[in-house]
C-alpha atoms as a PDB file:
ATOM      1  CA  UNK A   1      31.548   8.363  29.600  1.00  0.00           C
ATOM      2  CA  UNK A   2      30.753   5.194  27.856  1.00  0.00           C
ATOM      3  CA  UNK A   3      33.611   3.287  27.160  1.00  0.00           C
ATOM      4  CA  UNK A   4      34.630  -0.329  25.712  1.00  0.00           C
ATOM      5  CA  UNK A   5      36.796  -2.647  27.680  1.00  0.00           C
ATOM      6  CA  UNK A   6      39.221  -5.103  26.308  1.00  0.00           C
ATOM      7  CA  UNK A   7      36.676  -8.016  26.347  1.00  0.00           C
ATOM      8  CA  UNK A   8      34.283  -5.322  24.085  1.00  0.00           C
ATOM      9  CA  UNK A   9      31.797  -4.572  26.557  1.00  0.00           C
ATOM     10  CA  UNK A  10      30.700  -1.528  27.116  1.00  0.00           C
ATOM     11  CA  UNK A  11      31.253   0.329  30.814  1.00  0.00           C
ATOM     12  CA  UNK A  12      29.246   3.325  31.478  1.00  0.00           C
ATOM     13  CA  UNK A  13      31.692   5.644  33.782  1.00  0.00           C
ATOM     14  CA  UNK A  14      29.584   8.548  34.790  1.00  0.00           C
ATOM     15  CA  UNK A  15      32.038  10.889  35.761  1.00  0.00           C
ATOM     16  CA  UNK A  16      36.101  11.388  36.051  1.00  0.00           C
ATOM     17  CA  UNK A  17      36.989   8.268  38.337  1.00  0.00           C
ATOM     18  CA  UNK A  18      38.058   9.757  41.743  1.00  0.00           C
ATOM     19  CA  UNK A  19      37.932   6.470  43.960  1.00  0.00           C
ATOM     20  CA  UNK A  20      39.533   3.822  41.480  1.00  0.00           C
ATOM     21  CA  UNK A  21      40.588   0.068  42.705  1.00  0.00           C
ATOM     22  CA  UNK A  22      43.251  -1.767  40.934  1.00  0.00           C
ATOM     23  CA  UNK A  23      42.371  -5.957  41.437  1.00  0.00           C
ATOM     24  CA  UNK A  24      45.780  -6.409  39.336  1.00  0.00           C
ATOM     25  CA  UNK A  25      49.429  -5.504  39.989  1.00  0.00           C
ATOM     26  CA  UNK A  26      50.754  -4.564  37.302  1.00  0.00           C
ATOM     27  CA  UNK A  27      47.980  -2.482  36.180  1.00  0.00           C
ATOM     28  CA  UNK A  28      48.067  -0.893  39.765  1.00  0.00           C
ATOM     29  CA  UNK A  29      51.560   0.041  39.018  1.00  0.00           C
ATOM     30  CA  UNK A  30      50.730   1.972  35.449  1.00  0.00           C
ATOM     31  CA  UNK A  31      47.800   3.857  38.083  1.00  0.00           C
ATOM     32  CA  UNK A  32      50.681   5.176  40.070  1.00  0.00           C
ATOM     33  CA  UNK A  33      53.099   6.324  37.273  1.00  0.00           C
ATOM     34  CA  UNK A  34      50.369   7.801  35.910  1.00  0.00           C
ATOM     35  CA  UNK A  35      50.216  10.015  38.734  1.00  0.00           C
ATOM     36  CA  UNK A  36      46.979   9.052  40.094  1.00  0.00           C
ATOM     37  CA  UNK A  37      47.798   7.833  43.652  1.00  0.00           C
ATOM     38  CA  UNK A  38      45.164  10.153  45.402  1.00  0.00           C
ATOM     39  CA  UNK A  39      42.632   8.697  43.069  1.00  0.00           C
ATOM     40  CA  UNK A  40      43.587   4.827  44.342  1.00  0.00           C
ATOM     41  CA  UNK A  41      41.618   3.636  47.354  1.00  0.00           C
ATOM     42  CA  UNK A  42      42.257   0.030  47.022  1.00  0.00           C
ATOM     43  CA  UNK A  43      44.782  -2.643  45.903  1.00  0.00           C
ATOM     44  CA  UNK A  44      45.337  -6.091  45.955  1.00  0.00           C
ATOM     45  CA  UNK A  45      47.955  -7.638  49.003  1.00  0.00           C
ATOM     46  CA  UNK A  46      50.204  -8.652  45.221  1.00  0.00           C
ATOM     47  CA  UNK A  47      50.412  -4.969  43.996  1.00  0.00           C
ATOM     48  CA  UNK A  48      53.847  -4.466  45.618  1.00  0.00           C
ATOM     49  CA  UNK A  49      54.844  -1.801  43.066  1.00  0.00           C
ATOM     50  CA  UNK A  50      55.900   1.150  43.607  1.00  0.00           C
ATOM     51  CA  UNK A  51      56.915  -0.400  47.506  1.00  0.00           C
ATOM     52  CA  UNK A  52      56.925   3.083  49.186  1.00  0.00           C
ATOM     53  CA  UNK A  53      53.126   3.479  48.916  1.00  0.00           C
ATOM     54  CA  UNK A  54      52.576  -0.616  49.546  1.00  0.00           C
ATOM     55  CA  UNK A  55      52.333  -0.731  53.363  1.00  0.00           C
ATOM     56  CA  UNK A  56      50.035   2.020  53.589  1.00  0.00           C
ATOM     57  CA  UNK A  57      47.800   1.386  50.748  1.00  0.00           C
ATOM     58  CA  UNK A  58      44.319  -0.278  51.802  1.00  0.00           C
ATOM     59  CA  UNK A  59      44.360  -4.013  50.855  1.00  0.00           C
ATOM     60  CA  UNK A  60      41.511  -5.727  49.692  1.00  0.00           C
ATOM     61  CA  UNK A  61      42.493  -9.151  48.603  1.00  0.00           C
ATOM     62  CA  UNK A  62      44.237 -11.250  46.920  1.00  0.00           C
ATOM     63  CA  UNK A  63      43.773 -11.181  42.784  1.00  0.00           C
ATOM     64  CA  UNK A  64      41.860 -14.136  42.783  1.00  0.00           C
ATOM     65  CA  UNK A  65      40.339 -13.663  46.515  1.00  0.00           C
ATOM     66  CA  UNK A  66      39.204 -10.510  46.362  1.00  0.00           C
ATOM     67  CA  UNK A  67      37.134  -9.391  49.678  1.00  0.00           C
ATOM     68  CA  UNK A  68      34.162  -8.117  48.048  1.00  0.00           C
ATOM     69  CA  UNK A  69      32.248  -6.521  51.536  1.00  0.00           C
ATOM     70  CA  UNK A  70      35.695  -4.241  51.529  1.00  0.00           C
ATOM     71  CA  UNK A  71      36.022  -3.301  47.929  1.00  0.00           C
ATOM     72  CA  UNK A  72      32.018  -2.070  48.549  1.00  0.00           C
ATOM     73  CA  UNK A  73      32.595  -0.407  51.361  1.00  0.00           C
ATOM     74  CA  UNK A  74      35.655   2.086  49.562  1.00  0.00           C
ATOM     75  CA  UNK A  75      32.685   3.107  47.399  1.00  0.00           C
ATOM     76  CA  UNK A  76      34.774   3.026  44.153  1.00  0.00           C
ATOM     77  CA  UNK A  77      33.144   4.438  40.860  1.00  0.00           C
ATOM     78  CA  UNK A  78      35.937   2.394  38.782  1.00  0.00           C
ATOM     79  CA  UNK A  79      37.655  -0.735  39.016  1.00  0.00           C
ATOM     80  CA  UNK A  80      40.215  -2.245  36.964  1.00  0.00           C
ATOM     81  CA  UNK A  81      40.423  -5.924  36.786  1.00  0.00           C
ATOM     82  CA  UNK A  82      42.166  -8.239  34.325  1.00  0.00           C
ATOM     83  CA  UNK A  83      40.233 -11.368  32.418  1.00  0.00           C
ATOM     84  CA  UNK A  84      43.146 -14.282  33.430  1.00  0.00           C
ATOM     85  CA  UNK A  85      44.423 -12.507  36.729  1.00  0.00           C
ATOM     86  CA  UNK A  86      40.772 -12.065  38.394  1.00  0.00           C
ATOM     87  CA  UNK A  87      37.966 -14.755  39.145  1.00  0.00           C
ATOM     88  CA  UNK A  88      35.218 -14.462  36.759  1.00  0.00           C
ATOM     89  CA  UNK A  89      32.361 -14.868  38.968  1.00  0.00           C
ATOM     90  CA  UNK A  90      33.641 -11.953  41.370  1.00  0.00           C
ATOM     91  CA  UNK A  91      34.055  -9.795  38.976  1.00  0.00           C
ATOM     92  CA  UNK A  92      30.582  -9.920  37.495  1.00  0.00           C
ATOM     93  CA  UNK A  93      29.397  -9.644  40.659  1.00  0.00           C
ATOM     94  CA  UNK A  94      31.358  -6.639  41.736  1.00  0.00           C
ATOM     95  CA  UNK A  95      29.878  -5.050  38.027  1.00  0.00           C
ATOM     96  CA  UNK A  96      26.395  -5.390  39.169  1.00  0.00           C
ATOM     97  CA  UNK A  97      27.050  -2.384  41.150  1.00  0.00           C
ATOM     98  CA  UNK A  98      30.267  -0.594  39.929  1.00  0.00           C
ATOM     99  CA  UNK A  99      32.165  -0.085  36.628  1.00  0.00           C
ATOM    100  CA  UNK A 100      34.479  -2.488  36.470  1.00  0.00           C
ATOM    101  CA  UNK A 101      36.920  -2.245  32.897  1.00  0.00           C
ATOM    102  CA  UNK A 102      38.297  -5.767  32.457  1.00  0.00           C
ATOM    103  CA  UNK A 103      41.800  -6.174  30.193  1.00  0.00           C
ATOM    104  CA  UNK A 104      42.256  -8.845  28.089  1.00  0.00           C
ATOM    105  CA  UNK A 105      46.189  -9.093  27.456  1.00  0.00           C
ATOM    106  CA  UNK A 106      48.191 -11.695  25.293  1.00  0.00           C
ATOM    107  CA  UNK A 107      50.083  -9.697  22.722  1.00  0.00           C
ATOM    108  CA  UNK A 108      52.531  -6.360  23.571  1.00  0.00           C
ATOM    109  CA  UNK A 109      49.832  -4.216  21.640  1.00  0.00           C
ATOM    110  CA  UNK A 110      46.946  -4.966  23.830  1.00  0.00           C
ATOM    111  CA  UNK A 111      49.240  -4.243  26.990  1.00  0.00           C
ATOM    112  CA  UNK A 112      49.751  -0.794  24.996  1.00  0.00           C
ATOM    113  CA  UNK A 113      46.293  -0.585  24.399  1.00  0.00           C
ATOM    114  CA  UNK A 114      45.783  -0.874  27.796  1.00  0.00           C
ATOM    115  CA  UNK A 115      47.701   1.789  28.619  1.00  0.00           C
ATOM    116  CA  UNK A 116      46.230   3.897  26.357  1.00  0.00           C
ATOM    117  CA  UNK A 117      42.446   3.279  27.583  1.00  0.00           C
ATOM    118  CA  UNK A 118      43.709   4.053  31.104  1.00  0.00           C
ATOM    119  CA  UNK A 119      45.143   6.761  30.142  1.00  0.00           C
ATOM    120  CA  UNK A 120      42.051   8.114  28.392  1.00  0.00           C
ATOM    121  CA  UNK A 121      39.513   7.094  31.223  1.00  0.00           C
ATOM    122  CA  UNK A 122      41.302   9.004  33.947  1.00  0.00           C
ATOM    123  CA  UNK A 123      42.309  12.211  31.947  1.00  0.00           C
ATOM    124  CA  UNK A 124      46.162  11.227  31.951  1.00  0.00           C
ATOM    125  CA  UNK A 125      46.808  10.999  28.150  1.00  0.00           C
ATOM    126  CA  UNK A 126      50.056  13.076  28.025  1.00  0.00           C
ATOM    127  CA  UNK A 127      51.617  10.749  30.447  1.00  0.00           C
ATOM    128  CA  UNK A 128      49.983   7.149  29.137  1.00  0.00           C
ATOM    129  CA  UNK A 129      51.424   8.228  25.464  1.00  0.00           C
ATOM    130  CA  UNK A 130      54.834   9.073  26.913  1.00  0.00           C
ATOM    131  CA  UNK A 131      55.422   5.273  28.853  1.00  0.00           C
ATOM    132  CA  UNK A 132      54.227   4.148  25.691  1.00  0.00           C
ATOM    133  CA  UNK A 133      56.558   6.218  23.643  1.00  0.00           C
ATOM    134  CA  UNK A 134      59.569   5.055  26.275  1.00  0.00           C
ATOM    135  CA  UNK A 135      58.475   1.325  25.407  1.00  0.00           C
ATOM    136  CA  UNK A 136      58.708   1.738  21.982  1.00  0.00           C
ATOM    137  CA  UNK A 137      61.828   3.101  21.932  1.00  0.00           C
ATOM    138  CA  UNK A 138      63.181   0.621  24.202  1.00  0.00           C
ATOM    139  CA  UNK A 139      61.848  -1.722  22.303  1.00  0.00           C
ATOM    140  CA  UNK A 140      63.642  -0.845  18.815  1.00  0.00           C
ATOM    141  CA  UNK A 141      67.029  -0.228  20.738  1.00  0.00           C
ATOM    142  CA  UNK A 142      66.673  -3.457  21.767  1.00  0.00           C
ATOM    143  CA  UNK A 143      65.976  -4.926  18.575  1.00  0.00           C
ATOM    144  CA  UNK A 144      69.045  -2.824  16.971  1.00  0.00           C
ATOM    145  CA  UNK A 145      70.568  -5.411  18.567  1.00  0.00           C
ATOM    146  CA  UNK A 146      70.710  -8.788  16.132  1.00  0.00           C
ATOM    147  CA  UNK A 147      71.586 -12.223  17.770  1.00  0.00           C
ATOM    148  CA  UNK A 148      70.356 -15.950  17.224  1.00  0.00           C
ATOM    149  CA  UNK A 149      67.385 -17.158  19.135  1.00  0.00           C
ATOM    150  CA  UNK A 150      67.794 -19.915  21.640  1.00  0.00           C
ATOM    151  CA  UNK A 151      65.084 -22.399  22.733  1.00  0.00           C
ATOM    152  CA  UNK A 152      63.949 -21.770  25.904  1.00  0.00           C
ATOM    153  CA  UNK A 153      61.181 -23.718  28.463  1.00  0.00           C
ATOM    154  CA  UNK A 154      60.196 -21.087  30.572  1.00  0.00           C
ATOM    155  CA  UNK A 155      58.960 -22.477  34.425  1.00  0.00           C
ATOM    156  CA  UNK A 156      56.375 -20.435  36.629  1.00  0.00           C
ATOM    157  CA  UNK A 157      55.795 -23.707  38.853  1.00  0.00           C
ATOM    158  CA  UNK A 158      57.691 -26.165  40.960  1.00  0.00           C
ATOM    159  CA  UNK A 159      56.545 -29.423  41.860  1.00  0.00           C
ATOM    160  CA  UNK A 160      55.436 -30.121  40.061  1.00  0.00           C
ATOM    161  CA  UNK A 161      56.526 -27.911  36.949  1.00  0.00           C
ATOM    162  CA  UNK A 162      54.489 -25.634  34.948  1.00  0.00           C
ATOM    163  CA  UNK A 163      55.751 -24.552  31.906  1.00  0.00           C
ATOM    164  CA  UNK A 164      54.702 -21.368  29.800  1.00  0.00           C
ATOM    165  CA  UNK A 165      52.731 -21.917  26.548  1.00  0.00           C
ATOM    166  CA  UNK A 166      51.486 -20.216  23.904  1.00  0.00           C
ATOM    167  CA  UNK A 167      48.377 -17.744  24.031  1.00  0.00           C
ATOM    168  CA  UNK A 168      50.029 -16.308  27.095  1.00  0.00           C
ATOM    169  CA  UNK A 169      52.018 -12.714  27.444  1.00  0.00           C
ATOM    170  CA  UNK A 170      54.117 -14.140  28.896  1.00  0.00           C
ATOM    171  CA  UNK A 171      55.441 -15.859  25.381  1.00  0.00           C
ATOM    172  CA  UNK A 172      54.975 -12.935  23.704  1.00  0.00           C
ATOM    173  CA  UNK A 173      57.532 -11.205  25.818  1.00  0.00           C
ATOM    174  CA  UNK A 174      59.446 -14.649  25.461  1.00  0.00           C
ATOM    175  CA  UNK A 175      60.171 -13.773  21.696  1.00  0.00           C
ATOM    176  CA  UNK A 176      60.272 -10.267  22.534  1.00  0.00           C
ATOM    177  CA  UNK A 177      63.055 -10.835  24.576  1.00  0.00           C
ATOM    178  CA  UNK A 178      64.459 -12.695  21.257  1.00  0.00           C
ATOM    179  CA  UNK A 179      63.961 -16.162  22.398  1.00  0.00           C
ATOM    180  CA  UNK A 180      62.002 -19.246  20.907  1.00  0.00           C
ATOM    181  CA  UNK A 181      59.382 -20.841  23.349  1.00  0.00           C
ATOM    182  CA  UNK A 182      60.109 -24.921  22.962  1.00  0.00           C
ATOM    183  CA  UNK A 183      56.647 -25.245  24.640  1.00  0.00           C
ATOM    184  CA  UNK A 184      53.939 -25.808  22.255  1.00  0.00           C
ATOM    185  CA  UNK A 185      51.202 -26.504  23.847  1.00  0.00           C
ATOM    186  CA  UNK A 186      48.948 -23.913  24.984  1.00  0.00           C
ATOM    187  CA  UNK A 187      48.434 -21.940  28.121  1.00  0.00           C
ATOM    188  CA  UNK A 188      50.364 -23.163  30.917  1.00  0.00           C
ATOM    189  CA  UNK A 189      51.132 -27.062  30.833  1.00  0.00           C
ATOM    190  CA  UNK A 190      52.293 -29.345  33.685  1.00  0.00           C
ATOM    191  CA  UNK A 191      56.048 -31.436  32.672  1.00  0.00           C
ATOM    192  CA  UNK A 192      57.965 -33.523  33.723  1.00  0.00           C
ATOM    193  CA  UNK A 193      61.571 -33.552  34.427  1.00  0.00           C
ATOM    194  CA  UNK A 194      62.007 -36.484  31.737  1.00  0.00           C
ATOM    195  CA  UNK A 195      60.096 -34.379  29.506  1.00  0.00           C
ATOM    196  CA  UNK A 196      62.437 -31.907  29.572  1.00  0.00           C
ATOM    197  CA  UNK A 197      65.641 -33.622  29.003  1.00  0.00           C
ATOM    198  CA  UNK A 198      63.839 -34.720  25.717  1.00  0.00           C
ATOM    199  CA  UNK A 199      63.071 -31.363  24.445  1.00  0.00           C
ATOM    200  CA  UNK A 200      66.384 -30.619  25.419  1.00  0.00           C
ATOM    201  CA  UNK A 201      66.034 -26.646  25.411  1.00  0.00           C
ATOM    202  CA  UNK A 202      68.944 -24.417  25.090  1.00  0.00           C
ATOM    203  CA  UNK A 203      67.944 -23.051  28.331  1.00  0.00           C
ATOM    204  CA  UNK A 204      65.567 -23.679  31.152  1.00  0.00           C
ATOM    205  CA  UNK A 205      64.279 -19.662  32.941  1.00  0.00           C
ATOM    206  CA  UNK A 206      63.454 -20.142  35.714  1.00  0.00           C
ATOM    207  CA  UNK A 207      61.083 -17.261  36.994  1.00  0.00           C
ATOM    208  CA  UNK A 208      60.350 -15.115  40.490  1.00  0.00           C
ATOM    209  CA  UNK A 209      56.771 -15.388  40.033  1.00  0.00           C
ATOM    210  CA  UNK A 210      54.262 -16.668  40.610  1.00  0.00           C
ATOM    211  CA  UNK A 211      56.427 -19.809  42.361  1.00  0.00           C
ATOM    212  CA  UNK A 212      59.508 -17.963  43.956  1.00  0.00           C
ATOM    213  CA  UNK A 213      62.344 -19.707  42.528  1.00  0.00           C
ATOM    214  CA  UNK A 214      65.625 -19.435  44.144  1.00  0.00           C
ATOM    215  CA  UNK A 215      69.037 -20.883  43.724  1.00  0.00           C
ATOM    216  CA  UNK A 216      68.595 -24.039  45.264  1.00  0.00           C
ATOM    217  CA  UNK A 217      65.504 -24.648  42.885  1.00  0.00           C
ATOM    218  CA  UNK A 218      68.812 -23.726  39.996  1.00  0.00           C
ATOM    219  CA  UNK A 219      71.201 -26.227  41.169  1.00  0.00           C
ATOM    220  CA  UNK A 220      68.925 -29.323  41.834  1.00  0.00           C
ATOM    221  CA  UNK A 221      68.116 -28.756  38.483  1.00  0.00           C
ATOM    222  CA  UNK A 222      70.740 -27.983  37.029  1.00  0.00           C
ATOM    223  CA  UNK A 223      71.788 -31.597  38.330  1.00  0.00           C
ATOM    224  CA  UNK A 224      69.087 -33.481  37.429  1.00  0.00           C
ATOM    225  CA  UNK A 225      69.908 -31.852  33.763  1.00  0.00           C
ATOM    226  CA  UNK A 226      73.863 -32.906  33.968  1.00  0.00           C
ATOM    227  CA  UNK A 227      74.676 -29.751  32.887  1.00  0.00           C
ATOM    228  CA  UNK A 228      74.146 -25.510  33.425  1.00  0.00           C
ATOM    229  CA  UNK A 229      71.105 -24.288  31.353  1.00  0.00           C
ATOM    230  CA  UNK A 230      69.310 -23.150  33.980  1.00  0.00           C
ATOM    231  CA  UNK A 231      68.647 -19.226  34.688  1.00  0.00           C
ATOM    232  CA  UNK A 232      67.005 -17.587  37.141  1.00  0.00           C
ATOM    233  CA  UNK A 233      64.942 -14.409  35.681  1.00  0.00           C
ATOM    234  CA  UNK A 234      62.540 -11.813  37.287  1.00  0.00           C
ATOM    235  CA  UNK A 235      59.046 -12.592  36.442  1.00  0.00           C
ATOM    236  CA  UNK A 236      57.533  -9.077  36.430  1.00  0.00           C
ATOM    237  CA  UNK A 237      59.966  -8.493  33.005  1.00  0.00           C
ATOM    238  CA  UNK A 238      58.229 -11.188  31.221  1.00  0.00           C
ATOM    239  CA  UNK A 239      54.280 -10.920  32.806  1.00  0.00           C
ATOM    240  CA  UNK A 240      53.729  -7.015  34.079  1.00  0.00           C
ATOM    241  CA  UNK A 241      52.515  -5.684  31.207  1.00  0.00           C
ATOM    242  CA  UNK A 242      52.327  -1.529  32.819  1.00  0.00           C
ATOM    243  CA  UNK A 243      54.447   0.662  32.902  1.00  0.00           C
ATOM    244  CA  UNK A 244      56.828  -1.912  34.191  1.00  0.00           C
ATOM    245  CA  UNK A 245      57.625  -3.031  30.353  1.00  0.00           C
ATOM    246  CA  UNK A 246      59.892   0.241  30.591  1.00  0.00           C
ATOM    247  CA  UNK A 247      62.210  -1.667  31.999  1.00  0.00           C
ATOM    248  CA  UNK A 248      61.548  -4.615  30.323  1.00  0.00           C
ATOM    249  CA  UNK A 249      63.956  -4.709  26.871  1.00  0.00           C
ATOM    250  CA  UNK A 250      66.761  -3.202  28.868  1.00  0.00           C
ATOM    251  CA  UNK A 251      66.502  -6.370  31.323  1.00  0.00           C
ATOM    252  CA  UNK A 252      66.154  -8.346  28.342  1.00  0.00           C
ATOM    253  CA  UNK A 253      69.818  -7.071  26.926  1.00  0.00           C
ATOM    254  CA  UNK A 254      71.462  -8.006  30.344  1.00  0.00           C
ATOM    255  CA  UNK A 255      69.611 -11.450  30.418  1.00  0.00           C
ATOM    256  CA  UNK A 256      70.594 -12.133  26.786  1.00  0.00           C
ATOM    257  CA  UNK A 257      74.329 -11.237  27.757  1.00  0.00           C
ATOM    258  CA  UNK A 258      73.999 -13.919  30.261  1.00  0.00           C
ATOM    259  CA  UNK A 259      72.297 -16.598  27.829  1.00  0.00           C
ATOM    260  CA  UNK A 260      74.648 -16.214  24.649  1.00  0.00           C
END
């Protein structure tokens, strides 16, 4: 099969992938709900999802540390690897000698495009088009519901802070979730505690991911604010875009409960 990846180039897959490795979690997620677990050899020490088939899954790095001796030795003949999540020098060496199909994800329709390629590379259409159909549903129940959008500064770093920005997912799923990202700058930005008293956001989320934020993390700044705009979220909601967005706009309904 010769296929195009989200980044355009072409990946020449010889035959139905039997031995695939997944150097991202959420994709590794969409592998398993997709039914292929016996076809998954190796996984990165972050693809915690689904946990009963974590501890005794073989490891092979971390997303941006991948161990490149082990990923050779599992003989894989495909690997999935994202362009922002994975190292870009490890990856094109790993394609010297395997397929490697890279995503490229910043809007909700290249995660569903994603899901869609997978879903045609390993043979599992019926099931890719059916999460996707369960998103999109979600998704327009969610929307059935109408309510002002609040400013929000969205933090994936502490100490110092690093804010979300656009040309990210993760602020598309930020005005998915029907919020407005008060970060303008692009990518993710470093700010200041000062800085964000100025912009003086409805709301501050704090998320699980990639910097664990707990409630501590909430009430020191929730102090330093002088008042309670400060939430904590789960991170996968807003960044996993597999099968995990499922579960997404129904999150986003009990978070938005919260918020308003």
């Amino acid at each position: 099969m010769i296929t195009k990846d989200q980044l355009n180039r072409e990946i020449n897959i010889p035959a139905l992938p039997q031995r695939i490795i997944s150097l991202v979690p959420s994709q590794t997620e969409l592998l398993y709900d997709l039914g292929l677990k016996d076809r998954i050899v190796g996984q990165t020490i972050f693809c915690v999802h689904p946990s009963e088939y974590f501890k005794s899954s073989t490891k092979i790095g971390g997303t941006k540390k991948l161990n490149l001796e082990k990923i050779a030795s599992l003989t894989p003949d495909l690997i999935i690897a994202n362009k922002e999540e994975n190292e870009k020098d490890q990856i094109e060496q790993l394609s010297k000698d395997f397929p490697v199909w890279i995503s490229d994800i910043i809007t909700l329709e290249d995660a569903l495009g994603m899901i869609k390629s997978i879903g045609e590379i390993t043979e599992t259409q019926d099931k890719a088009s059916e999460i996707i159909n369960h998103i999109t549903q979600s998704r327009n129940d969610f929307f059935k519901q109408s309510k002002p959008r609040q400013s929000v500064i969205y933090l994936i770093w502490n100490n110092p802070y690093i804010a979300v920005g656009t040309d990210t997912f993760i602020n598309t799923m930020l005005t998915e979730a029907g919020f407005e990202n008060a970060i303008t700058q692009s990518r993710y930005p470093e700010i200041t505690l000062d800085q964000i008293k100025q912009i003086n956001p409805d709301w501050v989320l704090l998320s699980s991911e990639p910097f664990p934020f707990k409630k501590v993390h909430l009430d020191d700044l929730n102090k330093s604010l002088g008042k309670n705009k400060s939430v904590l979220v789960d991170g996968e909601m807003f960044s996993w875009y597999g099968s995990r967005l499922v579960k997404a706009y129904e999150y986003f309904g009990e978070l938005r409960k919260i918020s308003l």
